[in-house]
Protein backbone atom coordinates (compact mmCIF):
# COMPACT_ATOMS: atom_id res chain seq x y z
CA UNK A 1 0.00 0.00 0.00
CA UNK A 2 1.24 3.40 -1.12
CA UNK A 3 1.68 6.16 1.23
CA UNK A 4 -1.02 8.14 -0.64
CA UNK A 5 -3.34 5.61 -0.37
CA UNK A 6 -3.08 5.30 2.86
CA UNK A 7 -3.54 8.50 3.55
CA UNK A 8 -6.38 8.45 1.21
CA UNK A 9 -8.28 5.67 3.14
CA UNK A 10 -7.66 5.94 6.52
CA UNK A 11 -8.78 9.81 6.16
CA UNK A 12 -11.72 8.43 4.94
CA UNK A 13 -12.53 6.54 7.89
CA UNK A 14 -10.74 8.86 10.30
CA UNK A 15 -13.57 11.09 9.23
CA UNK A 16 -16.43 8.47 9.10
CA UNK A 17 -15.49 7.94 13.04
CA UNK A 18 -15.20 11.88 13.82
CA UNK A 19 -18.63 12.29 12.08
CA UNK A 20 -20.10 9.34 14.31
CA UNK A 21 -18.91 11.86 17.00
CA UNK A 22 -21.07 14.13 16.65
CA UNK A 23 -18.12 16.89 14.51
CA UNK A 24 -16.92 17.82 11.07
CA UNK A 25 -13.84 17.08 9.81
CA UNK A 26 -12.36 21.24 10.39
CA UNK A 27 -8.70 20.06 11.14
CA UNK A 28 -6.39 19.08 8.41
CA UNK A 29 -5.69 15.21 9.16
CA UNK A 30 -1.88 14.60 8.07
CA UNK A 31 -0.13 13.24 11.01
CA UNK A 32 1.39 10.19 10.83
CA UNK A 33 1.35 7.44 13.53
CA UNK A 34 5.51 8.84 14.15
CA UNK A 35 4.18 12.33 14.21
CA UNK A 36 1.41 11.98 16.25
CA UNK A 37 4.16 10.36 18.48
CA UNK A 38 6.14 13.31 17.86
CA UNK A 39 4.55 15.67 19.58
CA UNK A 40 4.46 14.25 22.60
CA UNK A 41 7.66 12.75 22.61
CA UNK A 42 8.33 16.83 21.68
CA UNK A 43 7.06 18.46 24.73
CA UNK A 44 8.04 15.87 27.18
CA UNK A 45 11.40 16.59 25.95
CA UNK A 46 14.08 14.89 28.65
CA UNK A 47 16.45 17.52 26.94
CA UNK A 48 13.98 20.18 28.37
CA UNK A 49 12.82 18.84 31.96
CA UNK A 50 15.38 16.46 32.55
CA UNK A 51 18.19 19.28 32.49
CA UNK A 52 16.42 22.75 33.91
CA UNK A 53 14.93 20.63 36.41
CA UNK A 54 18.19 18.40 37.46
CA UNK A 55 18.97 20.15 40.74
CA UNK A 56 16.16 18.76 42.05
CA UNK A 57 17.58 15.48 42.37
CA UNK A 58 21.38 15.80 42.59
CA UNK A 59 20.55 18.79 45.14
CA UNK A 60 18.35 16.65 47.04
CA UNK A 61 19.11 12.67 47.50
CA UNK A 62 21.71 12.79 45.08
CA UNK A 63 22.82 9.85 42.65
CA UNK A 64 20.21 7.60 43.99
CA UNK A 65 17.82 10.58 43.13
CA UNK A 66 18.58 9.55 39.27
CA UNK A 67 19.60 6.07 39.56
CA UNK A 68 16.21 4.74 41.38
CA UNK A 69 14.40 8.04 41.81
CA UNK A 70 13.77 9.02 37.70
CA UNK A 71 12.94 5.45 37.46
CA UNK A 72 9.77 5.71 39.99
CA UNK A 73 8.63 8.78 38.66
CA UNK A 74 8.41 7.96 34.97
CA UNK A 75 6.72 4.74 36.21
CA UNK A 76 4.07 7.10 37.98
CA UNK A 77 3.89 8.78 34.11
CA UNK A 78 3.20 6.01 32.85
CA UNK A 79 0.47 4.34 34.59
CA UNK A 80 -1.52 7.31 33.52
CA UNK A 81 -0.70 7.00 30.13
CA UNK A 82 -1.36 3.81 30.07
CA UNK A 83 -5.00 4.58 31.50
CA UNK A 84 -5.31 7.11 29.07
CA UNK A 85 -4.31 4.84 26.59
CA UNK A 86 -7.52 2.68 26.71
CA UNK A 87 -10.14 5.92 26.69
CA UNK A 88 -8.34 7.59 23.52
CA UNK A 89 -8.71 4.57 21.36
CA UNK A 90 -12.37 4.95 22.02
CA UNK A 91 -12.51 8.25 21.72
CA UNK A 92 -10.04 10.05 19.32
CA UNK A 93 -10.95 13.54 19.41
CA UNK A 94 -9.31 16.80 19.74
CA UNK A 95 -9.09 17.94 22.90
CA UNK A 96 -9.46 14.46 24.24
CA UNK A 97 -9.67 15.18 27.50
CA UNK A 98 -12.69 16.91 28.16
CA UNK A 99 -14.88 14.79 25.81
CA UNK A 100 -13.80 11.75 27.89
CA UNK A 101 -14.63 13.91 31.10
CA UNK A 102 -17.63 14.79 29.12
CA UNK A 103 -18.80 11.41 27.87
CA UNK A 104 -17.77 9.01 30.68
CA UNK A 105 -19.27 12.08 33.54
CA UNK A 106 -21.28 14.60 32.53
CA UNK A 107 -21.09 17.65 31.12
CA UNK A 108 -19.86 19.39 34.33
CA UNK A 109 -17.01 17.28 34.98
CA UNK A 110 -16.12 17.69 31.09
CA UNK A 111 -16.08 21.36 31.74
CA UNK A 112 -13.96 21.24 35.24
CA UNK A 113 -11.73 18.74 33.10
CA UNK A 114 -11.23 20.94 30.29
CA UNK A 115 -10.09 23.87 32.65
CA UNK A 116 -7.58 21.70 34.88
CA UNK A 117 -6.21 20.62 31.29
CA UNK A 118 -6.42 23.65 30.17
CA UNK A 119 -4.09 25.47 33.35
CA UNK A 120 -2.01 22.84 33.03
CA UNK A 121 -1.12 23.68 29.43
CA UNK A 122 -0.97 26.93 29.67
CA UNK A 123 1.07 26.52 32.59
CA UNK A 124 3.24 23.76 30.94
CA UNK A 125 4.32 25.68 27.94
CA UNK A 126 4.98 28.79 30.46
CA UNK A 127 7.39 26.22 32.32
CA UNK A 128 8.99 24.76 29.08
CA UNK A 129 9.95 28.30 27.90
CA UNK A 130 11.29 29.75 31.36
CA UNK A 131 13.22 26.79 31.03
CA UNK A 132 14.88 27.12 27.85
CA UNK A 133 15.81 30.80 29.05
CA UNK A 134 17.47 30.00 31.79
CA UNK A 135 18.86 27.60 30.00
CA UNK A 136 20.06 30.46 27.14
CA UNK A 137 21.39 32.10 29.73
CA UNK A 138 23.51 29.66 31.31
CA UNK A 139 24.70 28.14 28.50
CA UNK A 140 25.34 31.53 26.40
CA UNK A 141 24.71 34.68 28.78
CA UNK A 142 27.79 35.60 29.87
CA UNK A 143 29.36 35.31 25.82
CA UNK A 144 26.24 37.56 24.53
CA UNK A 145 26.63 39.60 27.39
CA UNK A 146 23.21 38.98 28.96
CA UNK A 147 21.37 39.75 32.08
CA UNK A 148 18.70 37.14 34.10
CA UNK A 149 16.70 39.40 35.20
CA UNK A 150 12.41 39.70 34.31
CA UNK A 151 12.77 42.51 31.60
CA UNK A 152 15.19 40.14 29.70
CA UNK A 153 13.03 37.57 30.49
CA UNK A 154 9.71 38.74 29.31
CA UNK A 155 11.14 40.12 26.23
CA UNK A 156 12.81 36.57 25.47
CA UNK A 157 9.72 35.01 26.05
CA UNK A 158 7.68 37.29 24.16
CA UNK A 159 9.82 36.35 21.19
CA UNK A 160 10.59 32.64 21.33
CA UNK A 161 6.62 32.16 22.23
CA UNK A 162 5.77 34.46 19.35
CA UNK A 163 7.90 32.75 16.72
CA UNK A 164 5.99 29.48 18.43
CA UNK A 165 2.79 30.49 17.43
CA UNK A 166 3.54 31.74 14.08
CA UNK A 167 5.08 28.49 12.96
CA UNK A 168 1.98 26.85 14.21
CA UNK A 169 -0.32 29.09 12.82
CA UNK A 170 1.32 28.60 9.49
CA UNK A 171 -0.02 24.75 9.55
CA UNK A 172 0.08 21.47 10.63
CA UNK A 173 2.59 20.48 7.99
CA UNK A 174 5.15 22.67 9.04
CA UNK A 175 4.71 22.02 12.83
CA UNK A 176 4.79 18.55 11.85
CA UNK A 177 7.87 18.33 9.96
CA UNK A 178 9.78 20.54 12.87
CA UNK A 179 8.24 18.28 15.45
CA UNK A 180 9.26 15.06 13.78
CA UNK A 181 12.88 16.76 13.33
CA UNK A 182 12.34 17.20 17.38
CA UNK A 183 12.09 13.19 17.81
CA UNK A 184 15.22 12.87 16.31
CA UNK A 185 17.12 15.31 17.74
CA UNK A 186 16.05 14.19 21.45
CA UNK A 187 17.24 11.04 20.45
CA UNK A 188 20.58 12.07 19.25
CA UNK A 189 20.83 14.52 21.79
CA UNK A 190 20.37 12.16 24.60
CA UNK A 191 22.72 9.77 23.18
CA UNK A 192 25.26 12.61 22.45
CA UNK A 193 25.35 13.89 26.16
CA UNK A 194 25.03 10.19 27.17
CA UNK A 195 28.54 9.73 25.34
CA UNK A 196 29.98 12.93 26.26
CA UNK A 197 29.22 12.47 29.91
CA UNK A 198 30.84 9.04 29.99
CA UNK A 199 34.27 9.72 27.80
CA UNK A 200 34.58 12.70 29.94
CA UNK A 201 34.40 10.91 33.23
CA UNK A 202 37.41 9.73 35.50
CA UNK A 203 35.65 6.42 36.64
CA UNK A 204 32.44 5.12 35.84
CA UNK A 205 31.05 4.47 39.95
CA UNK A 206 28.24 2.97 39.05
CA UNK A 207 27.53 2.68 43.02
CA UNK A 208 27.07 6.53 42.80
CA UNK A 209 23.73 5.79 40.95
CA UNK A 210 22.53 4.07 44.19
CA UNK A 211 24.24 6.45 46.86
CA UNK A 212 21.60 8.05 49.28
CA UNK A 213 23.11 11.61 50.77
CA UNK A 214 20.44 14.27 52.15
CA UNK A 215 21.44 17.51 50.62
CA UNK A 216 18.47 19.95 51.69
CA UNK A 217 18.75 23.19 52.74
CA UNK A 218 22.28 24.41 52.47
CA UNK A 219 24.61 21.78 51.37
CA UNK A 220 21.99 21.88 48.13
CA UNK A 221 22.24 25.26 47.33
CA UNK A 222 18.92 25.24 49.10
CA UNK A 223 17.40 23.96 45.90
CA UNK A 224 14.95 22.21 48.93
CA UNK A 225 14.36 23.81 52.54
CA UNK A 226 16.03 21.30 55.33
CA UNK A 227 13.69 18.32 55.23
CA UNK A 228 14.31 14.38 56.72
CA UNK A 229 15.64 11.88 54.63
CA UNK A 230 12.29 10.45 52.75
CA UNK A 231 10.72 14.01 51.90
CA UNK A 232 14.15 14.94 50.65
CA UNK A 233 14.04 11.53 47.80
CA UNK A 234 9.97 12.25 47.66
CA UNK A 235 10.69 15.85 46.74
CA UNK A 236 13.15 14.61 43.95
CA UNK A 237 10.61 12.19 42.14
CA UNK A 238 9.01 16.31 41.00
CA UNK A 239 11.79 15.85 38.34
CA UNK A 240 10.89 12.72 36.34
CA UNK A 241 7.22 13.07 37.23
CA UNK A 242 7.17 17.06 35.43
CA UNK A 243 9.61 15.62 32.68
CA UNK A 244 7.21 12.84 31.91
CA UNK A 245 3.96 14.79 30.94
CA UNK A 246 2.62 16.21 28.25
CA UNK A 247 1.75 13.11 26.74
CA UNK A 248 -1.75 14.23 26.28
CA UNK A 249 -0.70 15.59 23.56
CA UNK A 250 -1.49 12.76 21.41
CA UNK A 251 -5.10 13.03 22.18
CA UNK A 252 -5.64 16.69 21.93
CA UNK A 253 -3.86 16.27 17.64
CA UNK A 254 -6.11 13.07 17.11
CA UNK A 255 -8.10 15.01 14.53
CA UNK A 256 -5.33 15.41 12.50
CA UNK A 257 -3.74 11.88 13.11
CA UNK A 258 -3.97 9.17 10.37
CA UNK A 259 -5.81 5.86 12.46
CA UNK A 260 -6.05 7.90 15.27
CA UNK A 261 -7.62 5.32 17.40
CA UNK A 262 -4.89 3.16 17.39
CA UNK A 263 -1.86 5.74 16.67
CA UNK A 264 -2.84 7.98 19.24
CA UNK A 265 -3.03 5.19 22.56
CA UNK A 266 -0.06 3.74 20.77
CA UNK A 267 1.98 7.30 21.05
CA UNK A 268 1.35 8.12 24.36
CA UNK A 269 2.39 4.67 26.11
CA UNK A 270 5.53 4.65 23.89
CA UNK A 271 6.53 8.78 23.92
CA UNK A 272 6.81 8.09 28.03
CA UNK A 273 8.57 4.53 27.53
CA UNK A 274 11.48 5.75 25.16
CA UNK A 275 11.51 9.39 27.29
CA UNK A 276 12.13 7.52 30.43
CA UNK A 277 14.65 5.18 28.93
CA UNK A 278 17.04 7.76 27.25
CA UNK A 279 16.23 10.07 29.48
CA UNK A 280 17.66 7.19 32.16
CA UNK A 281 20.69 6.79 29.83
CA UNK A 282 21.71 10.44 29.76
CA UNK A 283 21.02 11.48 32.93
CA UNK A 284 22.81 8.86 34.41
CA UNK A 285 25.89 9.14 32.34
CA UNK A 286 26.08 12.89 33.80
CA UNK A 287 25.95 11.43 37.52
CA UNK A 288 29.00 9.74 36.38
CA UNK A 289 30.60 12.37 35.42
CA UNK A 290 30.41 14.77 37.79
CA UNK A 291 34.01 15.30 39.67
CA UNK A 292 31.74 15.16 43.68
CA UNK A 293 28.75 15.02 44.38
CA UNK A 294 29.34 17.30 47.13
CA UNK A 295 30.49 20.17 45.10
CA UNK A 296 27.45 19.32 42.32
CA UNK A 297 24.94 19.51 45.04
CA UNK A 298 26.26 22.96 46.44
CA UNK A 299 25.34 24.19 43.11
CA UNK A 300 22.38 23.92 42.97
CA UNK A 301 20.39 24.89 39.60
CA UNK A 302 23.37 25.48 37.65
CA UNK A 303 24.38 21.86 38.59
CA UNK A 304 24.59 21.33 34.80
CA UNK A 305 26.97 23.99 33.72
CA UNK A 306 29.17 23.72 36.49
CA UNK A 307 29.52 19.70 35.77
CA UNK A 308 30.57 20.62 31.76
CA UNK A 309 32.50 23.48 32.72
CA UNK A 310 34.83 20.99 34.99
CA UNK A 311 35.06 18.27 32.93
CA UNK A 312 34.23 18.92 28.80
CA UNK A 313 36.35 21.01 26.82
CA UNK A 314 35.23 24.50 25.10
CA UNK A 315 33.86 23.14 22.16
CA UNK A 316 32.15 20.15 21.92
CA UNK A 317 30.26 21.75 25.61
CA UNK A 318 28.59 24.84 22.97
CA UNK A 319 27.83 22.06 20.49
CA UNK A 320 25.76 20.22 23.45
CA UNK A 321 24.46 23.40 24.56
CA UNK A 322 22.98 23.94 21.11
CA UNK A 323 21.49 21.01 20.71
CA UNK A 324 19.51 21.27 24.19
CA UNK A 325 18.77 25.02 23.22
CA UNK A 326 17.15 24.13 19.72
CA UNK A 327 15.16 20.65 21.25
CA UNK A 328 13.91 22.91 24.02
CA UNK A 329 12.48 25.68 21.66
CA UNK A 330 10.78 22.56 19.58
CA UNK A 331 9.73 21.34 22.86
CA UNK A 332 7.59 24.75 23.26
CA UNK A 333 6.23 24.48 19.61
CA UNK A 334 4.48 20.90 20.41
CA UNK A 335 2.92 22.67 23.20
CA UNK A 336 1.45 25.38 21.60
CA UNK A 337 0.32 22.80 19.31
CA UNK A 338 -1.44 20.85 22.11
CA UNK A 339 -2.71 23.82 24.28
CA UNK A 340 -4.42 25.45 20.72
CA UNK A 341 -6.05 22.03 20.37
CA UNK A 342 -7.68 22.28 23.87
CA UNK A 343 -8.89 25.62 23.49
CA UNK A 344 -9.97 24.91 20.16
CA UNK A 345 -12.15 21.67 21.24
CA UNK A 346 -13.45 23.71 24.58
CA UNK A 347 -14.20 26.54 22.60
CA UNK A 348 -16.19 24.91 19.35
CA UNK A 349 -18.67 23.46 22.46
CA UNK A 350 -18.91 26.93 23.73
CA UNK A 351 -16.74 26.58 26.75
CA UNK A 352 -14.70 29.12 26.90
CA UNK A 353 -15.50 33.63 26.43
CA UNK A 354 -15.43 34.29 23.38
CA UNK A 355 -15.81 30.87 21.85
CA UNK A 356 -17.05 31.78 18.16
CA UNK A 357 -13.61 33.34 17.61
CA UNK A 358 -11.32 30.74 19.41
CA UNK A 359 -13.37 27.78 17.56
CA UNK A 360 -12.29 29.07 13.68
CA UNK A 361 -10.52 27.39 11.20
CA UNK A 362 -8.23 29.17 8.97
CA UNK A 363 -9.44 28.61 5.35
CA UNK A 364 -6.37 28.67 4.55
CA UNK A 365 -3.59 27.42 6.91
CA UNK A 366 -6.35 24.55 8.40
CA UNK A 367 -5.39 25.66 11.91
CA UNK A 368 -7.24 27.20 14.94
CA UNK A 369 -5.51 31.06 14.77
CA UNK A 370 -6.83 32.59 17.53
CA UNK A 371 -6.62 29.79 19.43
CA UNK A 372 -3.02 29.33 18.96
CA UNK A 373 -2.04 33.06 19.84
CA UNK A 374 -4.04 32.69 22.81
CA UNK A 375 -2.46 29.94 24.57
CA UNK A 376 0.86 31.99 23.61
CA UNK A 377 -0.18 35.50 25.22
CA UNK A 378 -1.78 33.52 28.54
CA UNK A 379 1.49 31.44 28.83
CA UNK A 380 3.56 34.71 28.40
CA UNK A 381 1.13 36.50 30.71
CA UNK A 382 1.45 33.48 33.46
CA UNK A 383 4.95 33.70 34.07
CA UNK A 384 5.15 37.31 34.18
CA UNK A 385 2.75 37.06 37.32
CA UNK A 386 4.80 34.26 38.66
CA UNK A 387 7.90 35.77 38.20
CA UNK A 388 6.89 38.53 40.28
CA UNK A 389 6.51 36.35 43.61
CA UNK A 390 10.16 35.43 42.53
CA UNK A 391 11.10 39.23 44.04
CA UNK A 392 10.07 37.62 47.53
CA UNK A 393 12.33 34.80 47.17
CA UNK A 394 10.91 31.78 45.65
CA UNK A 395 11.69 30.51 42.18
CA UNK A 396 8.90 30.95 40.00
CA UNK A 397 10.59 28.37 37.39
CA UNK A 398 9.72 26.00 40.20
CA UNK A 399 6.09 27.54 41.18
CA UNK A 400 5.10 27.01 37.50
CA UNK A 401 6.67 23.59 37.42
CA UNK A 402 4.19 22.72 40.61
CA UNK A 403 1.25 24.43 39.20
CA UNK A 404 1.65 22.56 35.85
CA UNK A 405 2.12 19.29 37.62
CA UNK A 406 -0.98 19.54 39.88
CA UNK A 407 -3.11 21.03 37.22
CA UNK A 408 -2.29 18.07 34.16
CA UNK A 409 -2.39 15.15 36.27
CA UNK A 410 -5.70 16.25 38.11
CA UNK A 411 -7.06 16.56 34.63
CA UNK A 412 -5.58 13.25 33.81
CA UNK A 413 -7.06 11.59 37.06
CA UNK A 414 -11.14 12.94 36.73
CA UNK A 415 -11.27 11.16 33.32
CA UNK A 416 -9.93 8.16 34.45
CA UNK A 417 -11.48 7.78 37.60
CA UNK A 418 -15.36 8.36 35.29
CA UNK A 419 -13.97 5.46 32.98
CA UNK A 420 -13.18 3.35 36.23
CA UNK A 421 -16.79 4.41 36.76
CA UNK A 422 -18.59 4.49 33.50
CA UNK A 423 -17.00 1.17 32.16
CA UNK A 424 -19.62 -1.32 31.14
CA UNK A 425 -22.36 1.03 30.99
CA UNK A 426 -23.42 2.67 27.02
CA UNK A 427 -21.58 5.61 28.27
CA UNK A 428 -18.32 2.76 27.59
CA UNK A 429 -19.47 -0.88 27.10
CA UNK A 430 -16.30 -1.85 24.65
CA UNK A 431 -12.77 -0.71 24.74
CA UNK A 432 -11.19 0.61 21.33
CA UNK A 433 -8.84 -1.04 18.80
CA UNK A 434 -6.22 -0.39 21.17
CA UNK A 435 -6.97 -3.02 23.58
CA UNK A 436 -5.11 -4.23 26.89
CA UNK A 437 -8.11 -5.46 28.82
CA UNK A 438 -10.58 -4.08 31.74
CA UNK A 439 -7.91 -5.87 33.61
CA UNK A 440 -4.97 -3.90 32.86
CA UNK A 441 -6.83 -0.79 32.43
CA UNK A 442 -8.62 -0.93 36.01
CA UNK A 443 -4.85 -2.00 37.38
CA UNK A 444 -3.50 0.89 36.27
CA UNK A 445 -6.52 3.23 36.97
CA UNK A 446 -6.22 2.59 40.64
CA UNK A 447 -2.44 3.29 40.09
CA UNK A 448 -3.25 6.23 38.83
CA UNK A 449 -5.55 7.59 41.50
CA UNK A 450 -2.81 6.62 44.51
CA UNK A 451 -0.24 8.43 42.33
CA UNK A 452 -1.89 11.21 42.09
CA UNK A 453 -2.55 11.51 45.70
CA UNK A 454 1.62 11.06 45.60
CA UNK A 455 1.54 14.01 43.28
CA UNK A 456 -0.78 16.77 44.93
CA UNK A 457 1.55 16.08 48.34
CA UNK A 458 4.97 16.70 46.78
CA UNK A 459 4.00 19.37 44.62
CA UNK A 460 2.86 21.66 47.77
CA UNK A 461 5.51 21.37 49.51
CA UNK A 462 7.90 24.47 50.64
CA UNK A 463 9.30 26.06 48.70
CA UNK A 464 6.38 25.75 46.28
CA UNK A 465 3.55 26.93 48.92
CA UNK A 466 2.32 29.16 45.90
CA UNK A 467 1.04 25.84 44.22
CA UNK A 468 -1.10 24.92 47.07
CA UNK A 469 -2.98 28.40 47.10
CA UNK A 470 -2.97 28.73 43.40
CA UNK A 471 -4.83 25.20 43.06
CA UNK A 472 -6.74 26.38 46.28
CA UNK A 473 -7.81 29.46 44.61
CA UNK A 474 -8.40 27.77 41.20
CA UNK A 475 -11.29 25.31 42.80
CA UNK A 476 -13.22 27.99 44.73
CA UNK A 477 -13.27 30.26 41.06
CA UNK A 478 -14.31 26.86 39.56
CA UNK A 479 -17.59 26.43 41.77
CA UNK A 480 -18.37 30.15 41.77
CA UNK A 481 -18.08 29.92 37.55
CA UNK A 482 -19.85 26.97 37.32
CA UNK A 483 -22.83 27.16 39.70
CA UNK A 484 -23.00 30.88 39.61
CA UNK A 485 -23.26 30.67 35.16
CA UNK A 486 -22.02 27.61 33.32
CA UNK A 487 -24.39 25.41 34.74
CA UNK A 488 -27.58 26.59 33.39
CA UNK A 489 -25.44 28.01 30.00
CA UNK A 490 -22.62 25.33 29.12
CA UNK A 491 -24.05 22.66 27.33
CA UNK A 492 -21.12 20.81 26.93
CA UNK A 493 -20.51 18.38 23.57
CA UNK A 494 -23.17 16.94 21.57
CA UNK A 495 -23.17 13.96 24.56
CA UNK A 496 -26.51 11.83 23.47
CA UNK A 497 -25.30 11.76 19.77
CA UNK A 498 -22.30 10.02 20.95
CA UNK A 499 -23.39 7.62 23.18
CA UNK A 500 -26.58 6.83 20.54
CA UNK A 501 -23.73 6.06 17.78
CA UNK A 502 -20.94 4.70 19.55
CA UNK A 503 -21.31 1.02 18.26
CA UNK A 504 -20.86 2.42 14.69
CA UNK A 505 -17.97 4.42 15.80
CA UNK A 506 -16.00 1.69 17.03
CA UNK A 507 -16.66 -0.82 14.17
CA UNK A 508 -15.64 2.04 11.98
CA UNK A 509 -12.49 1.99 14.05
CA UNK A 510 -12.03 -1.96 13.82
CA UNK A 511 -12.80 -1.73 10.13
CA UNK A 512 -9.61 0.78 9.54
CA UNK A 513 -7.45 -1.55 11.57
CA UNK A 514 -8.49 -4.73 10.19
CA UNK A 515 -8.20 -3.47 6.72
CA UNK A 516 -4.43 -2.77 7.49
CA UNK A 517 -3.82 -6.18 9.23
């Protein structure tokens, strides 16, 4: 079979299943099952989160926080991908989240779904970004000359977010081909560092991976406040488990993904598998490296720098540096992509003010404009706010990082917990193509739920205290929104259409995948 005609067919059905669904075809479908993988492999990015967010373990447990610690928290990813896995190959829609909050609840836990998902993307891509310039700015400040301070900041922001957008408003083709060029360059850039790391290192002590030290307060650059010897390895899993996300992403592009309902499920579980393996080999080659793990942990967040600077020559360290610079701008492209899929979903159901304009199409570029600039400006807007509380003293790289790790995984959690629910009633009485078993999928549901618990704990802690009364403050705006207008206005997605057709949706589904068997 010819690439054209596969494209030609499974659009076909793509479309027949996204009709059953209750919407038109408005999207242009031209992701591949790799691309689709792409962009979620894309905004995880280890290259991204697994470097601006390294002092977090090697300033708090230390080795073991990599060698065991990244391994527990990309298994905590990925029993919610996993989950996930089983309600987007029976629905693959855009903004996939909320319809499954939608369809497996009701309409009002669709609409508190789509909001948590919503924060969290927002929130995500403001992360990503204040990552990458702090990450400009250690790797190239001091050559260029250039100040951390917010005015530098914002003004990066403004123009690494803007060129963002415009790349994504300019079509899914383009963003495509960049974010499959992002794939590969995590993958040689992990392998790159890996390499690096290890030539560069006096002695491989693998028994460093496993090494437990307590470096809180100030013998980690009070990275973490003083804290005993399990919060200080709890506190550490933050790194893997805000690496690892993002994954989503797959569901929120399945209207423009060829066989969604099997691509899509397919590309989440495997963007978090591969992430957490060469994200494992990387990271772990740099513990290797580093000269003491006394002297890395007084570093603190410029662990990374100070490791190259000791041990990697002039260079091949700018060549690395580039390579994590350009992978963490991609990085921020997939997430505009998958924010401007969330609003645009939300918005075409008339959640969100202002929802005629954020729900066009461009005629011509086959992408939601205004919802793409949107989730730019709010993202922009969200870490200017946050890096004002930085004045008083607390990072807001690290308030963000909190906020966007309560906010996704809550909206992760209320759609699984209403398939736990809703399974084997019409709302879901038959899984999709992609198809591990009730078995599996209740398994890792439950997982899901007591990592989440995990989650909410870690990510309050001091210094992030901001988290806590952000996500505070977030619920009691919810119930005032929702019972004070939404209630009686939002009517949520076309929910009895759904449910009426859903046994023609998923033999459509079967159909595509047995035709390519």
């Amino acid at each position: 079979m010819t690439h054209q005609d596969y494209s030609e067919t499974d659009k076909s059905e793509d479309m027949k299943v996204l009709h059953g669904m209750g919407y038109a075809q408005e999207l242009e479908r031209r992701l591949s099952r790799f691309s689709n993988f792409a962009v979620s492999f894309s905004i995880i990015c280890i290259l991204s989160g697994g470097i601006n967010s390294l002092a977090q373990a090697t300033s708090g447990a230390g080795g073991i926080g990599i060698g065991i610690g990244w391994l527990v928290g990309c298994f905590v990813s990925l029993t919610f991908a996993v989950a996930m896995s089983q309600i987007s190959s029976a629905y693959p829609t855009a903004g996939g989240l909320y319809h499954w909050g939608s369809i497996l609840g009701n309409r009002g836990t669709g609409w508190v779904t789509a909001w948590l998902n919503l924060l969290g993307l927002i929130t995500v891509l403001g992360a990503i970004n204040v990552g990458t310039w702090t990450f400009f700015v250690g790797a190239f400040g001091a050559t260029l000359g250039i100040e951390n301070n917010i005015t530098t900041q914002t003004i990066f922001l403004i123009i690494i977010t803007g060129a963002q957008a415009l790349i994504n408003h300019l079509g899914i083709k383009l963003t495509a081909k960049l974010t499959d060029f992002s794939g590969y360059l995590i993958f040689f850039g992990s392998i790159l560092i890996a390499v690096v790391c290890l030539l560069s290192a006096e002695t491989w002590d693998f028994g460093r991976l496993f090494t437990f030290q307590n470096y809180s307060g100030e013998a980690g650059g009070n990275v973490w406040p003083a804290v005993s010897n399990w919060w200080v390895f709890a506190l550490g899993l933050l790194l893997p488990i805000y690496t690892i996300t993002g994954y989503d992403a797959s569901a929120h592009t399945s209207e423009e993904t060829l066989k969604a309902a099997t691509s899509v499920p397919r590309a989440m579980v495997m963007s978090v598998v591969w992430s957490a393996i060469f994200g494992y080999l990387f990271l772990a080659s740099f513990v290797l490296m580093i000269p003491n793990m006394d002297e890395a942990a007084k570093q603190g967040w410029n662990v990374f720098f100070w490791a190259f600077d000791q041990r990697v020559g002039t260079g091949l360290k700018e060549f690395v540096y580039l390579v994590v610079f350009l992978a963490q701008l991609l990085c921020g492209l997939a997430t505009v992509t998958s924010a401007s899929r969330m609003i645009f979903a939300f918005s075409r159901d008339g959640g969100l003010p202002a929802s005629g304009v954020l729900s066009k199409v461009s005629p011509t570029y086959r992408t939601p404009v205004a919802a793409i600039w949107t989730s730019a400006v709010l993202s922009v807007l969200f870490v200017w706010g946050s890096s004002l509380v930085s004045v008083a003293g607390t990072s807001a790289y690290t308030i963000v990082v909190s906020c966007t790790v309560i906010f996704l995984f809550l909206s992760f959690t209320v759609p699984i917990v209403l398939g736990l629910l809703a399974w084997g009633t019409p709302k879901w009485d038959k899984m999709g193509p992609w198809n591990m078993g009730r078995g599996v999928f209740t398994l890792f549901a439950i997982l899901s739920i007591l990592s989440m618990i995990l989650i909410f704990i870690i990510g309050i802690q001091p210094p992030n205290d901001w988290a806590l009364y952000i996500t505070v403050g977030f619920f009691i705006l919810t119930a005032i929104v929702w019972f004070g207008f939404e209630k009686r206005r939002f009517q949520g997605p076309p929910l009895g259409d759904i449910i009426a057709k859903r046994q023609a949706v998923i033999a459509a589904a079967e159909k595509a995948v047995g035709e390519t068997s």
